[in-house]
Each structure stands twice: as structure tokens, then as C-alpha cells.
Protein backbone atom coordinates (compact mmCIF):
# COMPACT_ATOMS: atom_id res chain seq x y z
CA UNK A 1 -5.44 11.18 -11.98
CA UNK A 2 -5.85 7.19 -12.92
CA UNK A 3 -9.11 5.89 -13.79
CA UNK A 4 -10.43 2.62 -15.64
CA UNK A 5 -13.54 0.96 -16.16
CA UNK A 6 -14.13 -1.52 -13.69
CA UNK A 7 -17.38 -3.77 -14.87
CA UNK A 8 -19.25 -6.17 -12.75
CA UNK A 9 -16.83 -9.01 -14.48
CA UNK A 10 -13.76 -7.16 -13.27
CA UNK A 11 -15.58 -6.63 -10.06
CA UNK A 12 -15.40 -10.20 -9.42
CA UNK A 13 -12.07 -10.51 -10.17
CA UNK A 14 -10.80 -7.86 -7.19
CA UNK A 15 -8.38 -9.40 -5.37
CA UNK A 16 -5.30 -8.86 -2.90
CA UNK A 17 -2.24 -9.80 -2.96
CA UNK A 18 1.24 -9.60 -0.71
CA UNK A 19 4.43 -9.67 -2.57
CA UNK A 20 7.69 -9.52 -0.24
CA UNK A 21 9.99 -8.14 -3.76
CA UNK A 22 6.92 -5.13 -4.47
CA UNK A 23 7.41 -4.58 -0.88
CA UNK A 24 11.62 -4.14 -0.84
CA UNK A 25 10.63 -2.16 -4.01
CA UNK A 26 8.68 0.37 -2.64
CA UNK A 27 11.19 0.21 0.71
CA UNK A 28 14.20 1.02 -1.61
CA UNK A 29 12.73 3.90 -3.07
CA UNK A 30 12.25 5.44 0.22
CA UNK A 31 16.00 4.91 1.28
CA UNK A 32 17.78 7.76 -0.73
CA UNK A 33 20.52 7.50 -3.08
CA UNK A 34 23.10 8.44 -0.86
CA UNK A 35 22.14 5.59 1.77
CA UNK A 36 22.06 3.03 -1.16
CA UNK A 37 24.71 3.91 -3.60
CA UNK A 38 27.67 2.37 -2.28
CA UNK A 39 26.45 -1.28 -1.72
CA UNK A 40 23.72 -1.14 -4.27
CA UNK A 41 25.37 0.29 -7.36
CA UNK A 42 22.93 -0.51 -10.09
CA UNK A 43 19.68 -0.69 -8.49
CA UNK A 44 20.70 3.11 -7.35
CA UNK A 45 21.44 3.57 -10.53
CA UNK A 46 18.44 2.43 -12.36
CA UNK A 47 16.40 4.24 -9.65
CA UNK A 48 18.31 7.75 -9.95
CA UNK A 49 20.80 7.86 -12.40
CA UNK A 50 20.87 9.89 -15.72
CA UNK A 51 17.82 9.37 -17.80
CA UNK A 52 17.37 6.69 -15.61
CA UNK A 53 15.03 4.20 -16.62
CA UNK A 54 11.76 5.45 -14.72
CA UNK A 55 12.71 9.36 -14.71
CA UNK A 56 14.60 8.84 -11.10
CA UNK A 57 13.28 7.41 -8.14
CA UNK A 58 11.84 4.23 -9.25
CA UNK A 59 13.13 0.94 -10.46
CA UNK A 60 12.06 -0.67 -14.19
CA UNK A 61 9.08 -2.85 -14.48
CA UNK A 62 10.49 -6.25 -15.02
CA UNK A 63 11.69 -5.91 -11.29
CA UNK A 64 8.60 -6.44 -9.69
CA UNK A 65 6.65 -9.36 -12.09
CA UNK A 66 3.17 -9.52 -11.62
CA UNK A 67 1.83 -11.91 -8.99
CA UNK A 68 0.78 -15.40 -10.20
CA UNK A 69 -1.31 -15.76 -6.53
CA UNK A 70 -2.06 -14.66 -3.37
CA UNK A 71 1.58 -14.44 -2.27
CA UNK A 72 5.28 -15.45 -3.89
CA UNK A 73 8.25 -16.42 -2.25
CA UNK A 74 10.88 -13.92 -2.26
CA UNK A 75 12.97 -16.35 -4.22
CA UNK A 76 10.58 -17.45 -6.53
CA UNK A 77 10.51 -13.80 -7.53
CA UNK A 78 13.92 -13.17 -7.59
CA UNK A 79 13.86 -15.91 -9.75
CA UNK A 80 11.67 -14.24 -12.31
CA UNK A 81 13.94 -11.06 -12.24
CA UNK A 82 17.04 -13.26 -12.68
CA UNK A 83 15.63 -14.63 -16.07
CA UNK A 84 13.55 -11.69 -17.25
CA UNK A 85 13.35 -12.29 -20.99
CA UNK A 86 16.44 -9.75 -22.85
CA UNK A 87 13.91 -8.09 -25.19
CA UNK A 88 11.96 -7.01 -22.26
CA UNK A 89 14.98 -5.82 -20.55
CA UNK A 90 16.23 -3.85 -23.28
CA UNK A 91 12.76 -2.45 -24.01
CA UNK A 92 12.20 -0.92 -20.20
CA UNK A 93 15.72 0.39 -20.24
CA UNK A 94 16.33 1.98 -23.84
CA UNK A 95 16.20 5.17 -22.66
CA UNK A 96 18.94 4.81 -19.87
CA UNK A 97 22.18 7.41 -20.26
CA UNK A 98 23.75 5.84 -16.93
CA UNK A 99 26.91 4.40 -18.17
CA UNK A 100 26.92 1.91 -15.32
CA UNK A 101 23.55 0.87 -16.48
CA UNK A 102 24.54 0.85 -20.44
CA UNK A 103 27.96 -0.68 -19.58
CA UNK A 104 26.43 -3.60 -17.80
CA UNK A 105 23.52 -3.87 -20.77
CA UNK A 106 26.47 -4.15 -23.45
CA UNK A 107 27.83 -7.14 -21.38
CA UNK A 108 24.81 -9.25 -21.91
CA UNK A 109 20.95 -8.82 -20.42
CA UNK A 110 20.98 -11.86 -18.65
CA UNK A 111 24.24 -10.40 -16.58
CA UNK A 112 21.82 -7.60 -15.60
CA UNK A 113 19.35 -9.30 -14.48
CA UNK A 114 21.46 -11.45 -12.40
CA UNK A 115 23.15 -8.69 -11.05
CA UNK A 116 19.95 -6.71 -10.03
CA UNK A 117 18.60 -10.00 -8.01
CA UNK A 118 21.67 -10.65 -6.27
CA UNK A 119 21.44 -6.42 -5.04
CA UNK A 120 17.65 -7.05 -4.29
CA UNK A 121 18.39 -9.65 -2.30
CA UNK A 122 21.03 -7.95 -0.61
CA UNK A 123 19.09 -4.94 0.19
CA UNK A 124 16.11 -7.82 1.77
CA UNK A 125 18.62 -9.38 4.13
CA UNK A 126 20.12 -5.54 5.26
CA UNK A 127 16.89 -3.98 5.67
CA UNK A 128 13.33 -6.61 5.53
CA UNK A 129 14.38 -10.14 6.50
CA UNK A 130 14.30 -9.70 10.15
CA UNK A 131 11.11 -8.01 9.95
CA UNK A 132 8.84 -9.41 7.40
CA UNK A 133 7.11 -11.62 10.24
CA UNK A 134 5.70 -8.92 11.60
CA UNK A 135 5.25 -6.49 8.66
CA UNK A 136 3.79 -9.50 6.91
CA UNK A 137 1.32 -10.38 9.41
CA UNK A 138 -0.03 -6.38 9.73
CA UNK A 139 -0.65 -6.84 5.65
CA UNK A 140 -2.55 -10.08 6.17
CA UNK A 141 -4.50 -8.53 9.23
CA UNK A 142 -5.19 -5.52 6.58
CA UNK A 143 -6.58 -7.58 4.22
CA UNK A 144 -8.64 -10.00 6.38
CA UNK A 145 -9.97 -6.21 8.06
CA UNK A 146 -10.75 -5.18 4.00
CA UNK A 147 -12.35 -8.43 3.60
CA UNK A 148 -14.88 -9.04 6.23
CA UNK A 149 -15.39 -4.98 5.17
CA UNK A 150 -16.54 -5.86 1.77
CA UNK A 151 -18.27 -8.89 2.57
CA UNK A 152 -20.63 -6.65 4.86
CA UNK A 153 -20.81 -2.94 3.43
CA UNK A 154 -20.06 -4.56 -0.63
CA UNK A 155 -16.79 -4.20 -2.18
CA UNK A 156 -17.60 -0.79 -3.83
CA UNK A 157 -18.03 0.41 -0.47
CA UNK A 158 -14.71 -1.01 0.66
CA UNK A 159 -12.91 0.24 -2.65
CA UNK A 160 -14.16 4.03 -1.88
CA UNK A 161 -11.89 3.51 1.54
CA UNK A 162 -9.04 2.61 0.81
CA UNK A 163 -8.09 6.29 0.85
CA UNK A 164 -9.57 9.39 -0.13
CA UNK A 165 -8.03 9.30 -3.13
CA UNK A 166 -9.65 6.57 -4.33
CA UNK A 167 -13.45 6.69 -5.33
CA UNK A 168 -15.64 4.72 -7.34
CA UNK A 169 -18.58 5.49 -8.88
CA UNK A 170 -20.31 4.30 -11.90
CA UNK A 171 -18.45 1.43 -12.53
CA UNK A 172 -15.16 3.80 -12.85
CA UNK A 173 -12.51 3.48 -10.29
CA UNK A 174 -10.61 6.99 -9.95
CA UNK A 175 -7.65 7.74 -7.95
CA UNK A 176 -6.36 10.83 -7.57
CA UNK A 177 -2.85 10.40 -7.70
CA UNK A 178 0.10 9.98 -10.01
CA UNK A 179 0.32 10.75 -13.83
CA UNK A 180 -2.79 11.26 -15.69
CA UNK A 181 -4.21 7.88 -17.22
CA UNK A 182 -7.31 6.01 -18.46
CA UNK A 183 -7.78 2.88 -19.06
CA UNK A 184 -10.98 1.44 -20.82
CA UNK A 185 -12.51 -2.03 -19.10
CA UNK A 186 -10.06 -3.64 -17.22
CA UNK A 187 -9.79 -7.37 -16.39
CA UNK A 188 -9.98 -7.57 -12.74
CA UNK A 189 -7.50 -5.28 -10.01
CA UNK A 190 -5.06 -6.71 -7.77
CA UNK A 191 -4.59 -4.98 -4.41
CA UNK A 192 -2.06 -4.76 -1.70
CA UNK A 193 -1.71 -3.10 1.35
CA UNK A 194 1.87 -1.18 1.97
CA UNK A 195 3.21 0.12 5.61
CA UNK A 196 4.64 3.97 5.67
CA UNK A 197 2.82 4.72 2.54
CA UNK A 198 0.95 8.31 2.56
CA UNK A 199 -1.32 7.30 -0.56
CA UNK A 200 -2.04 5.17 -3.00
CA UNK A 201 0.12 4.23 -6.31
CA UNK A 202 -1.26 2.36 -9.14
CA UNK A 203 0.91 0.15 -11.23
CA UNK A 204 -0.20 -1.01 -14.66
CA UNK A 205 1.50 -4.19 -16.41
CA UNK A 206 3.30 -3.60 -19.52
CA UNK A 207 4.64 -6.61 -20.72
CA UNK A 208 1.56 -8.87 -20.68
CA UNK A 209 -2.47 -8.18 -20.30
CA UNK A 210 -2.85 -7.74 -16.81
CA UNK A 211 -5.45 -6.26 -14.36
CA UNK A 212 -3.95 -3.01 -12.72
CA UNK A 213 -2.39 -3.43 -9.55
CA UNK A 214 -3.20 -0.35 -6.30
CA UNK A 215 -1.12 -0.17 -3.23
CA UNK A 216 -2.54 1.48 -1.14
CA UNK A 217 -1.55 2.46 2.68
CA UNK A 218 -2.70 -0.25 5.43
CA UNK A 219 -5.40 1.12 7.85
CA UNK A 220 -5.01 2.67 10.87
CA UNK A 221 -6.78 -0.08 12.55
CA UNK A 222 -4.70 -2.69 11.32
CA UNK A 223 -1.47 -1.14 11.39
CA UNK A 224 -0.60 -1.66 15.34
CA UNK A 225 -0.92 -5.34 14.62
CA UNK A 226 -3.19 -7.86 16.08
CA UNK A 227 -6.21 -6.41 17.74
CA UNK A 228 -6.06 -6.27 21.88
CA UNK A 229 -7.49 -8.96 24.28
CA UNK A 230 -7.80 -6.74 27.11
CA UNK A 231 -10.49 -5.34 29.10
CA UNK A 232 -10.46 -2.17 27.63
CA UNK A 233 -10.53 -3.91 24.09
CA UNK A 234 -13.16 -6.41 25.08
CA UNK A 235 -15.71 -3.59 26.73
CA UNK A 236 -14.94 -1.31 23.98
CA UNK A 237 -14.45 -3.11 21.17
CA UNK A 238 -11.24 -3.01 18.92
CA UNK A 239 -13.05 -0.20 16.23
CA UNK A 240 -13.86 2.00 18.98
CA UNK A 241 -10.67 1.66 20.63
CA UNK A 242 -9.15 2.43 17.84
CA UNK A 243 -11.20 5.52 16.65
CA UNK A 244 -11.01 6.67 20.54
CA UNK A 245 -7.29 6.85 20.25
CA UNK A 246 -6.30 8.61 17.23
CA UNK A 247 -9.11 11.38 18.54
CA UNK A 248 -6.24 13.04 20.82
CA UNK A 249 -6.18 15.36 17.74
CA UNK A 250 -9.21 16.57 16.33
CA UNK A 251 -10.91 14.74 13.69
CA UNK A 252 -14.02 14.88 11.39
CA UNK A 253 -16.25 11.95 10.06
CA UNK A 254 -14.74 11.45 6.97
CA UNK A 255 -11.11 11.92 7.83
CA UNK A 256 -11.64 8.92 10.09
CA UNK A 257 -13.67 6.76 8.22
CA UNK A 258 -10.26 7.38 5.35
CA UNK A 259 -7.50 6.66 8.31
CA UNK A 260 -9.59 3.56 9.10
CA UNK A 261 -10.80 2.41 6.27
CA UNK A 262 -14.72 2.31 7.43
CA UNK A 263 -17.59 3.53 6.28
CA UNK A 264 -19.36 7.08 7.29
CA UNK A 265 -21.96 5.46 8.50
CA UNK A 266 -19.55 3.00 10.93
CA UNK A 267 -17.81 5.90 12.16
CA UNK A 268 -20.81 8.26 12.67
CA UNK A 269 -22.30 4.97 15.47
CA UNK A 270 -19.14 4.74 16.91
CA UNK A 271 -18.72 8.37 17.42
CA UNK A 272 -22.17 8.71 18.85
CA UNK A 273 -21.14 6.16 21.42
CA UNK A 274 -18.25 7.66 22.44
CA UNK A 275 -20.01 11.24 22.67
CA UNK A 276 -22.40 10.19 25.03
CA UNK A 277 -19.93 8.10 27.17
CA UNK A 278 -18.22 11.61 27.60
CA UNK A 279 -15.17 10.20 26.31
CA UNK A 280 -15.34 12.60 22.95
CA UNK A 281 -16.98 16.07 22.54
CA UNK A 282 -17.64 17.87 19.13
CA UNK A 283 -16.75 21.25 17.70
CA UNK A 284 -17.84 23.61 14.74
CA UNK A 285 -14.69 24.55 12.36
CA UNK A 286 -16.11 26.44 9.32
CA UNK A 287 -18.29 23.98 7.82
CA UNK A 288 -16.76 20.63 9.56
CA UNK A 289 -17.91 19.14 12.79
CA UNK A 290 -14.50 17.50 14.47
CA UNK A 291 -14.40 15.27 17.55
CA UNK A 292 -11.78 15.13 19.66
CA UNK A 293 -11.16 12.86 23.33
CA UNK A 294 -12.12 14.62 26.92
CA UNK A 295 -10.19 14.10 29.73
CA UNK A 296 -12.52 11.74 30.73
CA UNK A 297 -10.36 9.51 27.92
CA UNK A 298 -6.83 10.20 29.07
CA UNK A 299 -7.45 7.03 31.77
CA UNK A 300 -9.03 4.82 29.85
CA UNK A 301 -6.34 5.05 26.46
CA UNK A 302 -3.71 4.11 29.17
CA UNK A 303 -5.39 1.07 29.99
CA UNK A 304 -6.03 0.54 26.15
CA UNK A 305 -2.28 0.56 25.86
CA UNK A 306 -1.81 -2.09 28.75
CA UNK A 307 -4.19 -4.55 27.13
């Protein structure tokens, strides 16, 4: 589990962030070796091979440079990967056995770095370029969705839904994920939203004081893109829509209010709505209460698709 202080000084300095490198970071790591190997030789192996440099499955550090602002150009921060200082490179990678990766090292730092850039942009153009747009606009529409979120329920409320993972409470941000670590007061927290992510990751600068940085997955009701104009949409309203649609399996309270990233409280009104509209009904399973949709909703999702 990860936890650090988070005072009301670092409270005010919460803020989001889209990078499109952290992005083909986290997309190459879910690609496999095998897939990547032959046209990406040393990212694959800095990501998997011997004693690679983050115990397999992850790249180094240096490639993915804290953001400066809201968002980077992709080659603005291929830029700072190109000319990542040699001292840092060495540092992050000292415990490499890949002779690929030590081969390349001995022929200079600076012909690393280059090297990495030119495979990271590579892998963008294969596999994101047609499709950041898109992918972009569902993480702005995530963060606009956690914004107006904080700026009604208060941003502890919209910190403790990100995910159930994460949780804060008395001033200590906790999520329940990854290798055990504490930090003491931190100086701020950067967050960004990630597609096909099943939970959150925290990343922590090494190479300079920096706030720590939480991906976490985009919500449910951001994640199908901009919100509907149709009639369904405009009687119902995009939340319950939403909330109506992902109840053809049954669902509790909380479980929602995590996929959604809304509050208890949100969900509960919504829900109540919906149950006496017929369009949900409620069951007892041990000690949860689940909803789940009626017939009566089979007709009225199928227009919700249309809109």
C-alpha cells in the first residue's frame, strides 16, 4: 500500500495532467514482449530483459519526465528523453545485466537516450497517433467530469473516487496498490486519467522534488466519450443514463459510485429514481443490496444507444 501526507497546502496544489509519452508508456507495457521485441529492441529490453532496469515489465524513470503543465507535446517530451542528463541515466540503469542494454550504455548515454526516443516514437506512430484525438478528448472529458465533481462534493470527496483503492482520510491519501511506501508531507499530487487501466498506479519522482503523480482508470461515465444529445439523454440525464446501463449486471451502491466516480450519496438519488420508474429493482445478497435493470429498461437502453 502507498500513502503520504497530503496537508491543506498540498491540497491546493492537486492537479491533473495528460501526458501523450506516460500514456505510450503505460500502452507499451501492456503489449507483451513477444509483440514488441523485434521492432523495439531496447525499450523491450529495458522493460523485460535480465535484471532489467525496473524488475521486468516497466521502463526506467527518466522515460517519462515529470510534467512541467497541464499537457506536453509528444515531442517536447521526447525531447527531454533524448537529452536526459548521463548521470541520471546511468543511475536508473546500474543494475541492468541485459547485454543489449549494457552494450549500448558502454557506447555513450547520450546514444541511449537517442535510441530509446527514436523507438518511443516509433511505437506512437504504430500504435497511438491515429488515435490520440479521441483517446485524448475521453481524458479531458474525465477530468472536466472530476472537476466540476470536486468543485461541488470538495476535492477529498472526489479523491476517495477515483477508485476504491484510493481513500483519504485525515489528511493521508492511501492507495491500496503496488509496493508498500510512505511518504511524509508531500508537495502537491499530479493526476491523470488512463483508458484500459483496472486500478490505480502511483509514480513518485526520483530525480528531482516532485509531488507524486496517480493514474488512475477514467470513469465509466466518461469513458464512451462525449455525453449524448438525444432524447433519452436529455429526459434522463447523462448520470442516470449512464448508471441505468451498466445495471444489466447487478450492482451495489458503492460498486457504482467506484465505476463512476460519484459519490454514495449521488448514486443512492439516482437509484431511487430509477427504482420507482420501474426501470431497476433491488435484491438482498448476504449483507449487500444490488440493483439491477427490469425489462421495463431493455427499450429504453436501445434508444439510449441511438441518441
Amino acid at each position: 500500500m502507498f500513502s503520504c501526507e497530503l496537508d491543506r497546502r498540498a491540497l491546493g496544489r492537486v492537479r491533473f495532467f495528460i501526458s501523450p509519452l506516460w500514456t505510450a508508456a503505460r500502452a507499451l507495457r501492456g503489449t507483451g514482449r513477444q509483440r514488441t521485441a523485434r521492432r523495439l529492441p531496447l525499450l523491450t529490453e529495458l522493460m523485460y530483459g535480465a535484471g532489467g532496469a525496473r524488475g521486468g515489465g516497466g521502463l526506467p524513470p527518466f522515460f517519462t519526465p515529470w510534467p512541467e503543465g497541464y499537457e506536453s507535446s509528444l515531442d517536447d517530451e521526447l525531447h527531454r528523453v533524448a537529452t536526459t542528463p548521463p548521470e541520471r541515466i546511468r543511475a536508473e540503469l546500474a543494475r541492468t545485466r541485459s547485454p543489449l542494454v549494457r552494450g549500448t550504455l558502454e557506447r555513450g548515454e547520450d546514444l541511449l537516450a537517442r535510441t530509446a526516443a527514436r523507438e518511443l516514437a516509433a511505437f506512437w506512430d504504430g500504435a497511438l497517433r491515429t488515435r490520440w484525438p479521441e483517446l485524448r478528448a475521453r481524458l479531458d472529458a474525465d477530468i472536466g467530469h472530476r472537476a466540476r465533481q470536486a468543485s461541488r462534493d470538495g476535492l477529498d470527496e472526489m479523491l476517495g473516487t477515483l477508485h476504491p483503492a484510493v481513500g483519504l482520510a485525515g489528511g493521508l491519501l492511501t492507495v491500496a496498490a503496488g509496493r508498500p511506501r510512505r511518504l511524509g508531507p508531500v508537495d502537491g499530487l499530479l493526476l491523470m486519467p488512463v483508458r484500459g487501466s483496472d486500478g490505480p498506479v502511483v509514480a513518485v519522482g526520483t530525480a528531482d522534488p516532485s509531488p507524486p503523480a496517480l493514474l488512475y482508470p477514467v470513469a465509466a461515465a466518461t469513458a464512451a466519450g462525449r455525453s449524448g444529445q438525444g432524447p433519452v439523454h436529455r429526459l434522463m440525464g447523462d448520470t442516470r443514463t449512464l448508471l441505468l446501463a451498466d445495471l444489466t449486471t447487478a450492482r451495489s451502491t458503492a460498486e457504482l459510485a467506484g465505476r463512476h466516480g460519484l459519490t454514495p450519496s449521488t448514486v443512492s438519488y439516482h437509484l431511487g429514481v430509477l427504482l420507482r420508474s420501474g426501470l431497476v429493482t433491488r435484491h438482498r445478497e448476504a449483507r449487500r443490496v444490488l440493483y439491477v435493470c427490469t425489462h421495463r429498461a431493455a427499450p429504453v437502453l436501445e434508444l439510449a444507444r441511438r441518441d
